[in-house]
PDB file of N, CA and C in Angstrom:
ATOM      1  N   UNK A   1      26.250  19.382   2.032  1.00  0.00           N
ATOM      2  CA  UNK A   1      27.344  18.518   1.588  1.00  0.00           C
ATOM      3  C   UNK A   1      28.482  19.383   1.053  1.00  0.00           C
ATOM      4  N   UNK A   2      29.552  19.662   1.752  1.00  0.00           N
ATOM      5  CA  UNK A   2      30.594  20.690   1.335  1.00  0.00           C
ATOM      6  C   UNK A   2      31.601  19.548  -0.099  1.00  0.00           C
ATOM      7  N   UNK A   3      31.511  20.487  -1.060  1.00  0.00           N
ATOM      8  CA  UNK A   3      32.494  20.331  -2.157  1.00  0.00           C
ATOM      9  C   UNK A   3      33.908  19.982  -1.944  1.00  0.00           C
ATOM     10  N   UNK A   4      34.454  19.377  -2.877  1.00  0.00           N
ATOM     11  CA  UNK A   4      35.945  19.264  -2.176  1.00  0.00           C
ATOM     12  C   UNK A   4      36.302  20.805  -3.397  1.00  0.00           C
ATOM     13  N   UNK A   5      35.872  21.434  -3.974  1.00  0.00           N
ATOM     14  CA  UNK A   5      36.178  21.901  -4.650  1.00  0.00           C
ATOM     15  C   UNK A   5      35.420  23.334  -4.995  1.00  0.00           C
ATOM     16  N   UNK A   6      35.792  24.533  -5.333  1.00  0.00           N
ATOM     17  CA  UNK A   6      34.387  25.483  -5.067  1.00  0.00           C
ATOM     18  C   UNK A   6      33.306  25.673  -6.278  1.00  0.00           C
ATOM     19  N   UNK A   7      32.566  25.488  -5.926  1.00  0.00           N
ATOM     20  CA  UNK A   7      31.373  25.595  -7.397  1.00  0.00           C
ATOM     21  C   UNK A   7      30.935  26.796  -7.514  1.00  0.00           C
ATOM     22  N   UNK A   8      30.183  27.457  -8.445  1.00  0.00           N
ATOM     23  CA  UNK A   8      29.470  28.273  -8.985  1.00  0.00           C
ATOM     24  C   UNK A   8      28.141  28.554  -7.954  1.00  0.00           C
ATOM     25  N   UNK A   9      27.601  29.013  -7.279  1.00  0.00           N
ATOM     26  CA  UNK A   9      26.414  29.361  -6.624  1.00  0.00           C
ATOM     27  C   UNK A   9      25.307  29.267  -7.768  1.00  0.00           C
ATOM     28  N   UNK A  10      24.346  28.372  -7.777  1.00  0.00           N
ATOM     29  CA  UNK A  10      23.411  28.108  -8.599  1.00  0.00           C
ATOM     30  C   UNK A  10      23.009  29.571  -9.150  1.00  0.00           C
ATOM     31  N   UNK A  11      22.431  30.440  -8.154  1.00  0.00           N
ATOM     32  CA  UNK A  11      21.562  31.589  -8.480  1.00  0.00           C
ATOM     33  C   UNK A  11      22.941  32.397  -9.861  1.00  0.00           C
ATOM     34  N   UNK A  12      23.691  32.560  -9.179  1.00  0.00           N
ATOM     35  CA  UNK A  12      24.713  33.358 -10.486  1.00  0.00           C
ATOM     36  C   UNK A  12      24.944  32.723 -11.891  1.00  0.00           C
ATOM     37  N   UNK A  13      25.269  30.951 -11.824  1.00  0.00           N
ATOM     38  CA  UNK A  13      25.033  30.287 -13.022  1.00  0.00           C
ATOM     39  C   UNK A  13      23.734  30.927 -13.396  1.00  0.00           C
ATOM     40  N   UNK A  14      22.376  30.507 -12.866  1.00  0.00           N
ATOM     41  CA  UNK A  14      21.481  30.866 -13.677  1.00  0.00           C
ATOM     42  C   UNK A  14      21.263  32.540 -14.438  1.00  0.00           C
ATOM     43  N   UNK A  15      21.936  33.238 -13.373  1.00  0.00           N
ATOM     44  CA  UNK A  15      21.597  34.742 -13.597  1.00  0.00           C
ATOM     45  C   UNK A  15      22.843  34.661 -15.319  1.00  0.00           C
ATOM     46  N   UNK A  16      23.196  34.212 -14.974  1.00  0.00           N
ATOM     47  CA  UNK A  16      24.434  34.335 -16.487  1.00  0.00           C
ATOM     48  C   UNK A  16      24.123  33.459 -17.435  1.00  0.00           C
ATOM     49  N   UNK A  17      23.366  32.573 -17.185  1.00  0.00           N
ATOM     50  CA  UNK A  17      22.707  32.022 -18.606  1.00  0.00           C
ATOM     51  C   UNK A  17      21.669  32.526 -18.570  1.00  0.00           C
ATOM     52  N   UNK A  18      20.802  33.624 -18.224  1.00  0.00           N
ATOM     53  CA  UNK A  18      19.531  34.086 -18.343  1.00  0.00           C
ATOM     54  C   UNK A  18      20.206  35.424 -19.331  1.00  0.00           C
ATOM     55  N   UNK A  19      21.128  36.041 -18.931  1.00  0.00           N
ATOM     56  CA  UNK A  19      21.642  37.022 -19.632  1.00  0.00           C
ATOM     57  C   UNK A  19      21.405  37.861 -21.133  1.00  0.00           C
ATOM     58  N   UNK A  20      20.946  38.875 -21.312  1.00  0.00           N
ATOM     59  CA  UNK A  20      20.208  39.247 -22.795  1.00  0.00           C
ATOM     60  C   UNK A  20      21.693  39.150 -23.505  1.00  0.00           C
ATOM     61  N   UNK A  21      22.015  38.592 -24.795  1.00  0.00           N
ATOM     62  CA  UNK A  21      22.704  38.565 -25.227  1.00  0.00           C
ATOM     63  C   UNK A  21      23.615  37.106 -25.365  1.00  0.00           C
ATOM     64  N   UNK A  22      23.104  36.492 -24.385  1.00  0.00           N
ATOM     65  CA  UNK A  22      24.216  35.377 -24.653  1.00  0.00           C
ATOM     66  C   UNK A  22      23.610  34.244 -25.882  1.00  0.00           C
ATOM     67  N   UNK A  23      24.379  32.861 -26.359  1.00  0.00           N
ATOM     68  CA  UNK A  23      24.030  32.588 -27.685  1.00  0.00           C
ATOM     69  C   UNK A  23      23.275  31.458 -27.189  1.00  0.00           C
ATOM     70  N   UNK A  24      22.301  31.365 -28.146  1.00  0.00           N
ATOM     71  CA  UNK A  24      21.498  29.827 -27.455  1.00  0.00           C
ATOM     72  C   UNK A  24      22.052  28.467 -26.939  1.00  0.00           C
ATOM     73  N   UNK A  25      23.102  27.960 -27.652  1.00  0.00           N
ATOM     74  CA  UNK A  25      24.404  27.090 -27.052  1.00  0.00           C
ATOM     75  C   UNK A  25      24.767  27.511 -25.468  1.00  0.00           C
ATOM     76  N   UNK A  26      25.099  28.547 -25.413  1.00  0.00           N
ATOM     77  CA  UNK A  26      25.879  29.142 -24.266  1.00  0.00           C
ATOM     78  C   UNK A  26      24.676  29.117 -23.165  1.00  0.00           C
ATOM     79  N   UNK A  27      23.601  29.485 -23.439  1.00  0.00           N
ATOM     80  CA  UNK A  27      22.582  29.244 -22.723  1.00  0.00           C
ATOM     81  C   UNK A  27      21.967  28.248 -22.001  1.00  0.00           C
ATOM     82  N   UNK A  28      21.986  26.951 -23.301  1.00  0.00           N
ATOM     83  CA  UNK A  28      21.796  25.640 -22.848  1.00  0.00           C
ATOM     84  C   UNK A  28      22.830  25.177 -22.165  1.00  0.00           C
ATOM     85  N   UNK A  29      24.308  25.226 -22.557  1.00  0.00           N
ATOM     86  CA  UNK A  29      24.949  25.091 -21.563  1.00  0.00           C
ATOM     87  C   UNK A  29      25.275  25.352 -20.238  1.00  0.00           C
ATOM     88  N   UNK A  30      24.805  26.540 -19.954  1.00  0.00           N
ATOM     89  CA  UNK A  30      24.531  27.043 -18.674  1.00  0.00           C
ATOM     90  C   UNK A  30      23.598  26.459 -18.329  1.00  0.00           C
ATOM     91  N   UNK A  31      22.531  25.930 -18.340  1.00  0.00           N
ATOM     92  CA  UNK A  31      21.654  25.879 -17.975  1.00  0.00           C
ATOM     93  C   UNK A  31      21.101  24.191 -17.059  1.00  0.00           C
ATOM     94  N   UNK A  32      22.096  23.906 -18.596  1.00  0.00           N
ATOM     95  CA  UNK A  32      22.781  22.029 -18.244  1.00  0.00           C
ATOM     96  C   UNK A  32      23.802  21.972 -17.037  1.00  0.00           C
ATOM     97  N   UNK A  33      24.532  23.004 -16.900  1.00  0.00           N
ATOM     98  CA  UNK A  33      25.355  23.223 -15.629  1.00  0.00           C
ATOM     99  C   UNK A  33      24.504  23.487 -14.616  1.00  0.00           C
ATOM    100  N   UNK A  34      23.712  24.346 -14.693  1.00  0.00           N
ATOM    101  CA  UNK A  34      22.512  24.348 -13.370  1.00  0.00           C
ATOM    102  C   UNK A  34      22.183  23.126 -12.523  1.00  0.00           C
ATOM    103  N   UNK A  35      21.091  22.818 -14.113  1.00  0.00           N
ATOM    104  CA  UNK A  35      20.851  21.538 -13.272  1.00  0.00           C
ATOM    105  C   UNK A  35      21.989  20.144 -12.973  1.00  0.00           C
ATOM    106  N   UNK A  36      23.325  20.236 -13.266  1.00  0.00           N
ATOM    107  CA  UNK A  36      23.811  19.566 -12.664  1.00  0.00           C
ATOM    108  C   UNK A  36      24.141  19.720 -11.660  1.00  0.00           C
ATOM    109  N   UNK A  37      24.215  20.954 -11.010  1.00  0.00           N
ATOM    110  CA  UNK A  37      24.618  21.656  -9.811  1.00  0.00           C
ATOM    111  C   UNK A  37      23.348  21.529  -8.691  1.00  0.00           C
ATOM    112  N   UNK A  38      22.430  21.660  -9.221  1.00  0.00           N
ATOM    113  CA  UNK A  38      21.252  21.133  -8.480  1.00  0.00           C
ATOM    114  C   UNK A  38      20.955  19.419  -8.148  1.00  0.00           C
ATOM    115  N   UNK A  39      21.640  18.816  -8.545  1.00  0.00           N
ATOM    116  CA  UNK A  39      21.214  17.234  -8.829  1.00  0.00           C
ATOM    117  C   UNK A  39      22.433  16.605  -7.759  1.00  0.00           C
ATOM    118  N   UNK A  40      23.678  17.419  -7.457  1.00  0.00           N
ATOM    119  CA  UNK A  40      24.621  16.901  -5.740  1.00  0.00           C
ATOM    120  C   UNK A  40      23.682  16.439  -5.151  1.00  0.00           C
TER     121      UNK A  40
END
């Protein structure tokens, strides 16, 4: 299903909220972006 718009490639969202260092917020948020990105 092509986007009208360009998204984030799941694998890199996740690789950047997996990231050592990032803050637990920032994490969950990424992570909440995942799975919305998974759920198109």
């Amino acid at each position: 299903m092509p986007a009208t718009h360009p998204q984030p490639k799941l694998p890199s969202v996740v690789a950047a909220a997996l990231k050592p260092g990032r803050a637990a917020h920032d994490r969950q948020r990424d992570l909440v972006r995942a799975s919305l990105l998974l759920a198109r």
